[in-house]
PDB file of N, CA and C in Angstrom:
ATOM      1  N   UNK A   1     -45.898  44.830 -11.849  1.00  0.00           N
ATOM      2  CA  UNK A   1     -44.440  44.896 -11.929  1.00  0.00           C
ATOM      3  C   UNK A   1     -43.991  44.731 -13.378  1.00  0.00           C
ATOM      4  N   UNK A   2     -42.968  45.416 -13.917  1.00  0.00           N
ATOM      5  CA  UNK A   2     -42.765  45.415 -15.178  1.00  0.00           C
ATOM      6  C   UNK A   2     -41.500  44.240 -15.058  1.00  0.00           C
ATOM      7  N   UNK A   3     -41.584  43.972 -16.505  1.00  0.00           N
ATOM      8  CA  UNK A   3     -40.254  42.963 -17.105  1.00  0.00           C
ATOM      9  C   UNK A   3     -38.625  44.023 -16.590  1.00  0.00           C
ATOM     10  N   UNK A   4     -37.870  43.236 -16.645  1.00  0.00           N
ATOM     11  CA  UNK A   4     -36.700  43.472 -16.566  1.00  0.00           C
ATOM     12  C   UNK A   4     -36.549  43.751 -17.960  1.00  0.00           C
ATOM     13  N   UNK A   5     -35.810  45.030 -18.212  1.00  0.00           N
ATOM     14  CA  UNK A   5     -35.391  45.221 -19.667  1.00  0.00           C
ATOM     15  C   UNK A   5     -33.874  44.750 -19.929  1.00  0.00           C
ATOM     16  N   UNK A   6     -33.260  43.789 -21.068  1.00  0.00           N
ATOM     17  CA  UNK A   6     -32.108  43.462 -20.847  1.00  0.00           C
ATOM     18  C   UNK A   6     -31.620  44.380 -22.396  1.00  0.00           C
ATOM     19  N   UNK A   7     -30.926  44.858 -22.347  1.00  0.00           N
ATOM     20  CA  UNK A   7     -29.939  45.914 -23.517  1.00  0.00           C
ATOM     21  C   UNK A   7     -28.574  44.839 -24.301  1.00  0.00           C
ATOM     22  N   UNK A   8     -28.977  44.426 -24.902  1.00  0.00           N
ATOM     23  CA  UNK A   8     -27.941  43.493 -26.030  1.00  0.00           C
ATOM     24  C   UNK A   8     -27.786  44.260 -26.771  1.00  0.00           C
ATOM     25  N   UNK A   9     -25.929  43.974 -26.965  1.00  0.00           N
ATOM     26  CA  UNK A   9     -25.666  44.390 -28.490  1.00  0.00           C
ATOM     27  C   UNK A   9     -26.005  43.984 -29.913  1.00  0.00           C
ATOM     28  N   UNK A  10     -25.388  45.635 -30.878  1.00  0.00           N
ATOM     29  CA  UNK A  10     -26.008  45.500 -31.787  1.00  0.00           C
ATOM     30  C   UNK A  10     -25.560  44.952 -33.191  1.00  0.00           C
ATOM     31  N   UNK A  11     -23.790  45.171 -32.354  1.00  0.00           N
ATOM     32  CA  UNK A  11     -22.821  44.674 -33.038  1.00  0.00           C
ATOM     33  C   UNK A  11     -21.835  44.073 -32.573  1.00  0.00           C
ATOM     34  N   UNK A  12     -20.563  43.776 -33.182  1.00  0.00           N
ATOM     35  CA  UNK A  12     -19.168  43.104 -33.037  1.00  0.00           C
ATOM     36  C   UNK A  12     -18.905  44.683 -32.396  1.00  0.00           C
ATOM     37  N   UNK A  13     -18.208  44.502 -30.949  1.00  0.00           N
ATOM     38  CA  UNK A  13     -17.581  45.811 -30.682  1.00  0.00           C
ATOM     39  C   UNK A  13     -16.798  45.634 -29.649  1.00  0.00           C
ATOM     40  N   UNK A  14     -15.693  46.478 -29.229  1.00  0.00           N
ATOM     41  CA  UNK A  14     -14.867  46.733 -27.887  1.00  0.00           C
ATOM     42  C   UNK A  14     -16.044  47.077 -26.929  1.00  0.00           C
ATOM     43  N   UNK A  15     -15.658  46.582 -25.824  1.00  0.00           N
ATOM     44  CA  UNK A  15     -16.319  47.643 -24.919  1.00  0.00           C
ATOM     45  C   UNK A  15     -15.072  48.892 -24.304  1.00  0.00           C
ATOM     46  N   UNK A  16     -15.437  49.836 -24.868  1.00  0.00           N
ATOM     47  CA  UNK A  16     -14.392  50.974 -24.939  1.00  0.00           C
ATOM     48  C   UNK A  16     -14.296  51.477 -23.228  1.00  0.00           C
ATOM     49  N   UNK A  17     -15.545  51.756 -22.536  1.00  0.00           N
ATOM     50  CA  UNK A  17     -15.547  52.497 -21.579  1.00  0.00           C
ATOM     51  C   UNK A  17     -17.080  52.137 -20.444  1.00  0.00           C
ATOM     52  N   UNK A  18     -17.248  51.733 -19.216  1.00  0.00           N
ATOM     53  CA  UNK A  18     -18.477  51.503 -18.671  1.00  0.00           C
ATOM     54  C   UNK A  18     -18.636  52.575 -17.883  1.00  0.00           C
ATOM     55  N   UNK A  19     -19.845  53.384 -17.969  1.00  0.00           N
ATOM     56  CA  UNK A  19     -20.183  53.982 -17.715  1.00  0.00           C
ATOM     57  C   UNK A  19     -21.144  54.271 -15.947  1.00  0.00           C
ATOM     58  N   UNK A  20     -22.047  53.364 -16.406  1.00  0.00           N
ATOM     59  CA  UNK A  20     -23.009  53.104 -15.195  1.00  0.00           C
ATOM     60  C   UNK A  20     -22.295  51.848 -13.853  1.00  0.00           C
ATOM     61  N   UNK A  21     -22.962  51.669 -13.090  1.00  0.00           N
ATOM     62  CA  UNK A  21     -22.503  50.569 -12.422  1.00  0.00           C
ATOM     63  C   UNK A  21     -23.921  49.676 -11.938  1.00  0.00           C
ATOM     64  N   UNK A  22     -23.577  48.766 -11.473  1.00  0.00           N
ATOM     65  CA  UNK A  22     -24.952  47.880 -10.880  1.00  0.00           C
ATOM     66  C   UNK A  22     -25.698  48.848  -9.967  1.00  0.00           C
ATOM     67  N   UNK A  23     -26.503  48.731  -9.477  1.00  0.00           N
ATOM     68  CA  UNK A  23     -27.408  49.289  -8.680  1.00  0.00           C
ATOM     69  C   UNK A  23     -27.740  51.072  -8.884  1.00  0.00           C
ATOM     70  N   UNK A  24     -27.270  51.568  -9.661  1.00  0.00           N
ATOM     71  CA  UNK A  24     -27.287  53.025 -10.213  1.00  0.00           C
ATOM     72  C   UNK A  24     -28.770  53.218 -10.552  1.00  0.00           C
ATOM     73  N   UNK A  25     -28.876  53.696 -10.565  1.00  0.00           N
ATOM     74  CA  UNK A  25     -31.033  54.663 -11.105  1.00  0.00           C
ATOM     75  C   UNK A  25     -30.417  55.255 -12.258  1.00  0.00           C
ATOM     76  N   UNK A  26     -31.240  54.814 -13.240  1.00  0.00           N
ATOM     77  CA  UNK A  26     -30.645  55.607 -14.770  1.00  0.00           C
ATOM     78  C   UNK A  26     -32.136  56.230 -15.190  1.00  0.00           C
ATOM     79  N   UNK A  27     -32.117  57.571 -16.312  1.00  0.00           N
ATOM     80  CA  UNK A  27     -33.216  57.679 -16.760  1.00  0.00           C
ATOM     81  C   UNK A  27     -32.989  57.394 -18.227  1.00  0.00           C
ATOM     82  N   UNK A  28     -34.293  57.005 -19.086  1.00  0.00           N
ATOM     83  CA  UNK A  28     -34.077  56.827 -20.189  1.00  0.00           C
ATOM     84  C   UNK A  28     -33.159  57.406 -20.802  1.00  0.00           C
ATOM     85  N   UNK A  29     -32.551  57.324 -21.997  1.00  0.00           N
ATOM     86  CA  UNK A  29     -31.518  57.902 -22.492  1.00  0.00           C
ATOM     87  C   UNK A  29     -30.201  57.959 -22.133  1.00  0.00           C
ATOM     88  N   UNK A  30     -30.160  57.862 -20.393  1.00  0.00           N
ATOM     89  CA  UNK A  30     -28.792  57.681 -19.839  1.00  0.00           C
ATOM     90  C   UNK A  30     -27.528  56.652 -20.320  1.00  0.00           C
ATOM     91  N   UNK A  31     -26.608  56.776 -20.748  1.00  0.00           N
ATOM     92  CA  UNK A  31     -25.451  56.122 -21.227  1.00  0.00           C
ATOM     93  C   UNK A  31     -24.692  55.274 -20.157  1.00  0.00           C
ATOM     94  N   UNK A  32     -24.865  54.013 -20.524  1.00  0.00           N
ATOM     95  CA  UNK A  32     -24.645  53.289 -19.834  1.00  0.00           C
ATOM     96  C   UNK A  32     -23.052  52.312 -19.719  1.00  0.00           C
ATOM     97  N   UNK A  33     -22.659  52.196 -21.369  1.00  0.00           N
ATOM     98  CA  UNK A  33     -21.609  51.822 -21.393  1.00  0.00           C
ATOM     99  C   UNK A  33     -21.081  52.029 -23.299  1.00  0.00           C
ATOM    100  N   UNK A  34     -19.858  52.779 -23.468  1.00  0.00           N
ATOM    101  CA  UNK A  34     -19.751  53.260 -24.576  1.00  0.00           C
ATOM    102  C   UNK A  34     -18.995  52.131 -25.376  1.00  0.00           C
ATOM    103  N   UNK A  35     -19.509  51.510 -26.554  1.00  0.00           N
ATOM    104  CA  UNK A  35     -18.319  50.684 -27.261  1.00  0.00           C
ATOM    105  C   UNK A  35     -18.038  51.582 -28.461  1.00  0.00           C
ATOM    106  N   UNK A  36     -16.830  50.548 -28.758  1.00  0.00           N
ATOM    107  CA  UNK A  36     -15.861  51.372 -29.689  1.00  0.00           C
ATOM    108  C   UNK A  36     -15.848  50.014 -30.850  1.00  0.00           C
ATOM    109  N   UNK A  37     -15.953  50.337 -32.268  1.00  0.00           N
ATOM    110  CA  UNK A  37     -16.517  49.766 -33.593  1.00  0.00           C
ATOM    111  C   UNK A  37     -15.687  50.522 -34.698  1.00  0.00           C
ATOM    112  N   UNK A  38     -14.830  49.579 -35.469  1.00  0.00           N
ATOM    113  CA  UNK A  38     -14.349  50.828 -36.317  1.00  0.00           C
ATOM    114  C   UNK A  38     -13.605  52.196 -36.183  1.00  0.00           C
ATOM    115  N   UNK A  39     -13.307  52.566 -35.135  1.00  0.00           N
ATOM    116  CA  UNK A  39     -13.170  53.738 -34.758  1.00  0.00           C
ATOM    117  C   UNK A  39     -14.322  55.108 -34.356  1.00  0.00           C
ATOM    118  N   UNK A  40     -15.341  54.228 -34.255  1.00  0.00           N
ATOM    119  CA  UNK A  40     -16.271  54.936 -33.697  1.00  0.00           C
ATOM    120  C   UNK A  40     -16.962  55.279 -32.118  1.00  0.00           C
ATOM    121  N   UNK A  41     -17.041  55.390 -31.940  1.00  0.00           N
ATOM    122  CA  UNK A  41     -17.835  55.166 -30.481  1.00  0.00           C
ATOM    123  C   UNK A  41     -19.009  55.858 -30.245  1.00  0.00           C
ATOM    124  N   UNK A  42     -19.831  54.218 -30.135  1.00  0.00           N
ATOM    125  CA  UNK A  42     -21.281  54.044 -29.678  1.00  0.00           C
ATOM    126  C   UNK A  42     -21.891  54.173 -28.516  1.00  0.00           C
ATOM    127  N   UNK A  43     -22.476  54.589 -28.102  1.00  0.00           N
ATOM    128  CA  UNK A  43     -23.131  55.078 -26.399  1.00  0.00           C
ATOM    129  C   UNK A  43     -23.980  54.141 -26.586  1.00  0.00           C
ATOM    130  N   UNK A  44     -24.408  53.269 -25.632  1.00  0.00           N
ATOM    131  CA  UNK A  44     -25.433  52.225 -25.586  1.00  0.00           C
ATOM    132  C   UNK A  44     -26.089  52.772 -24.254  1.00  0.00           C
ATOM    133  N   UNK A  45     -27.772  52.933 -24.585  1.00  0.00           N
ATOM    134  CA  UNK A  45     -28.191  54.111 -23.458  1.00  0.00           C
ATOM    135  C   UNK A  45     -29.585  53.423 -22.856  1.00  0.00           C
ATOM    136  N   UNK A  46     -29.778  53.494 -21.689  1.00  0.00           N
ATOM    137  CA  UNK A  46     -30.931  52.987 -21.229  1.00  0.00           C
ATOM    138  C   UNK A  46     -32.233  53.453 -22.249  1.00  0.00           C
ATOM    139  N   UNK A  47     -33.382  52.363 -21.967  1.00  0.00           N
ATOM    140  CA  UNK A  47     -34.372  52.767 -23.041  1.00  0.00           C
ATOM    141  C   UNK A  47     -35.290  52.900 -22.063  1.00  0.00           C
ATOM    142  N   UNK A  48     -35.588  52.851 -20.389  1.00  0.00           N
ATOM    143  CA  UNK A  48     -36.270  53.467 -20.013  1.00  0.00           C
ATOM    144  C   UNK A  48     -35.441  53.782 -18.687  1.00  0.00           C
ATOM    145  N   UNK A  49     -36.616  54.223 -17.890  1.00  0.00           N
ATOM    146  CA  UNK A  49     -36.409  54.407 -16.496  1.00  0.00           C
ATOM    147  C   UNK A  49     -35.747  53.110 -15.567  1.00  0.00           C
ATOM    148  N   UNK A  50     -35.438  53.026 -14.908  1.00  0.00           N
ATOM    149  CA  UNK A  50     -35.158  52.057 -13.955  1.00  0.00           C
ATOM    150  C   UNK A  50     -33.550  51.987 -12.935  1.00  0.00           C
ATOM    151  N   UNK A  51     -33.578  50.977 -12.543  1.00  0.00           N
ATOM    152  CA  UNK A  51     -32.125  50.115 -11.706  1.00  0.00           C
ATOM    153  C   UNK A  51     -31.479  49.642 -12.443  1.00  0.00           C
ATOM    154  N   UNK A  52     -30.029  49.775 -12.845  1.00  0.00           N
ATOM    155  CA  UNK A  52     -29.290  48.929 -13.323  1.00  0.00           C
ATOM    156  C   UNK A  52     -28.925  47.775 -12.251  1.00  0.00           C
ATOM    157  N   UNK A  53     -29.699  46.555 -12.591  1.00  0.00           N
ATOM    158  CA  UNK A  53     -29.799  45.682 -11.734  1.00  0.00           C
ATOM    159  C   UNK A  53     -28.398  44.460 -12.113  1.00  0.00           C
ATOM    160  N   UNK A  54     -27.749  44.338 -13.334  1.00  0.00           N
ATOM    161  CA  UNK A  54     -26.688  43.338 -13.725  1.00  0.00           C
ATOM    162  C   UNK A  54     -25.853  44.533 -14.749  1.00  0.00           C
ATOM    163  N   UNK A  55     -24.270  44.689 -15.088  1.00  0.00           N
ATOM    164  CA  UNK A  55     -24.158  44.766 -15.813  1.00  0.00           C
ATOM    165  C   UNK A  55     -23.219  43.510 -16.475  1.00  0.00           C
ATOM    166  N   UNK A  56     -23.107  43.111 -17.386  1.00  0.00           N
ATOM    167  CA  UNK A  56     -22.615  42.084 -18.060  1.00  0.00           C
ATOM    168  C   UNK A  56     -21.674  42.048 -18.890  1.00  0.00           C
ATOM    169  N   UNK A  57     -20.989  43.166 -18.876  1.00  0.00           N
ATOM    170  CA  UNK A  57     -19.645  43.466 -19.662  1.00  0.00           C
ATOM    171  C   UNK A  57     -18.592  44.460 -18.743  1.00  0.00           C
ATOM    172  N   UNK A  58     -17.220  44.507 -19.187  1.00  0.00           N
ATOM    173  CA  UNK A  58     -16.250  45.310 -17.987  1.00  0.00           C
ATOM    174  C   UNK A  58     -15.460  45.983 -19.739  1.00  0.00           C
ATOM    175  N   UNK A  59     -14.644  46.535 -19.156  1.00  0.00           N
ATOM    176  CA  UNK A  59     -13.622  47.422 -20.004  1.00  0.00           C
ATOM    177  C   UNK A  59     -12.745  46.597 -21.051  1.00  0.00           C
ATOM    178  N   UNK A  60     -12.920  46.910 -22.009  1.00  0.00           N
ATOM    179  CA  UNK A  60     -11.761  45.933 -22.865  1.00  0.00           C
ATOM    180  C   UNK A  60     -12.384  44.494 -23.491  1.00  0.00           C
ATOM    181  N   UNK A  61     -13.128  44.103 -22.947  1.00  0.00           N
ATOM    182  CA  UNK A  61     -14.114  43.025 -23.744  1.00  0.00           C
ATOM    183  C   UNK A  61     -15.062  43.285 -24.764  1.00  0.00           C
ATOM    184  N   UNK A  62     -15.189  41.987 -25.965  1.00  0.00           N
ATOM    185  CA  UNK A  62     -15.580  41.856 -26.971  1.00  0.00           C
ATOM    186  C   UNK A  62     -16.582  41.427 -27.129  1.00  0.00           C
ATOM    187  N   UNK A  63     -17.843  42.153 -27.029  1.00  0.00           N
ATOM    188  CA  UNK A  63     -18.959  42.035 -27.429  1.00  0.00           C
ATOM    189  C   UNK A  63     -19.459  41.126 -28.938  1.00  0.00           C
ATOM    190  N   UNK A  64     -20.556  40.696 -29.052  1.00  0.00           N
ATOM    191  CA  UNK A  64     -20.693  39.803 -30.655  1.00  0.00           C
ATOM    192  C   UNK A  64     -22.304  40.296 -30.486  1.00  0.00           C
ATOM    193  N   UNK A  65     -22.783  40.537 -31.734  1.00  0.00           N
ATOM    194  CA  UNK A  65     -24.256  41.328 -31.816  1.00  0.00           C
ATOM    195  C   UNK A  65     -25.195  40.126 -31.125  1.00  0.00           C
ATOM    196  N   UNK A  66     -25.808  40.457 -30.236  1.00  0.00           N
ATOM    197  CA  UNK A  66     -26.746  40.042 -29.354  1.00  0.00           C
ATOM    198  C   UNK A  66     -26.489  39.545 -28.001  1.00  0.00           C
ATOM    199  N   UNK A  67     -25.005  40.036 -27.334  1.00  0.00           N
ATOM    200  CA  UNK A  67     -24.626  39.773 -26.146  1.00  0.00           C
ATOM    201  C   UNK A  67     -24.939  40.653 -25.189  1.00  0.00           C
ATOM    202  N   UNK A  68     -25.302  39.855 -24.365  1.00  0.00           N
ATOM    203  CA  UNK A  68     -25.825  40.941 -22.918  1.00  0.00           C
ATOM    204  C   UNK A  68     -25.110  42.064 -22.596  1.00  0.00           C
ATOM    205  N   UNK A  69     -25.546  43.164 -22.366  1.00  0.00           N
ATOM    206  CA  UNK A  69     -24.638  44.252 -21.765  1.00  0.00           C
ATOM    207  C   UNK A  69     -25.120  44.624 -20.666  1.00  0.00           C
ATOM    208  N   UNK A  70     -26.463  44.924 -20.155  1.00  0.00           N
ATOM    209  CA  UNK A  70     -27.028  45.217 -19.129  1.00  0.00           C
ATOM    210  C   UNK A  70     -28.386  44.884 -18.883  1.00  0.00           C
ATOM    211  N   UNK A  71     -28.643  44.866 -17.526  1.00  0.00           N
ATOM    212  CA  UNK A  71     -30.381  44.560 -17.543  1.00  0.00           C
ATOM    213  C   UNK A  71     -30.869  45.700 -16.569  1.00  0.00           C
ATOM    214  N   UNK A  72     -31.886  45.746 -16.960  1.00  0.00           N
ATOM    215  CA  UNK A  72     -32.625  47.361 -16.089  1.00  0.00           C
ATOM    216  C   UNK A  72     -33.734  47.387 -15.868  1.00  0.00           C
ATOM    217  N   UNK A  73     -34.352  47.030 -14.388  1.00  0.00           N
ATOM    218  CA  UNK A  73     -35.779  46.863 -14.254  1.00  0.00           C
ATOM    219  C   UNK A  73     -36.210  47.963 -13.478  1.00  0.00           C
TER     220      UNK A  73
END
C-alpha cells in the first residue's frame, strides 16, 4: 500500500477556485484547486494517480507556504 500523498502549498496565496472534490479519482497532472498570487493563477495539480481522500482548503481562503491543500492516496 502506498503513502498518502499530501500537496502543500508553495506560497502565500488566495485560494481562487476548487476544483476537485473529496472522493474524486484524479490522474496525475489533474488540477485540483487553482490559487490566485499576485494576479496570477496557479493550478496546483495532482502528482500522481489516486483518491482525493481530504481536501483542506474551500474558496476564498488564505493559504501560507506549506499549508495543506489536499491529500491523495
Amino acid at each position: 500500500m502506498e503513502m498518502a500523498e499530501e500537496i502543500r502549498a508553495e506560497m502565500v496565496a488566495n485560494v481562487w477556485k476548487v476544483v476537485a472534490s473529496a472522493g474524486d479519482t484524479v490522474s496525475e497532472g489533474d488540477t485540483l484547486v487553482i490559487l490566485e498570487s499576485m494576479k496570477m493563477e496557479i493550478p496546483v495539480v495532482a502528482e500522481s494517480d489516486g483518491v482525493v481522500r481530504q481536501l483542506a482548503v474551500n474558496e476564498g481562503d488564505v493559504v501560507q507556504d506549506g499549508d495543506l491543500i489536499a491529500v491523495i492516496d
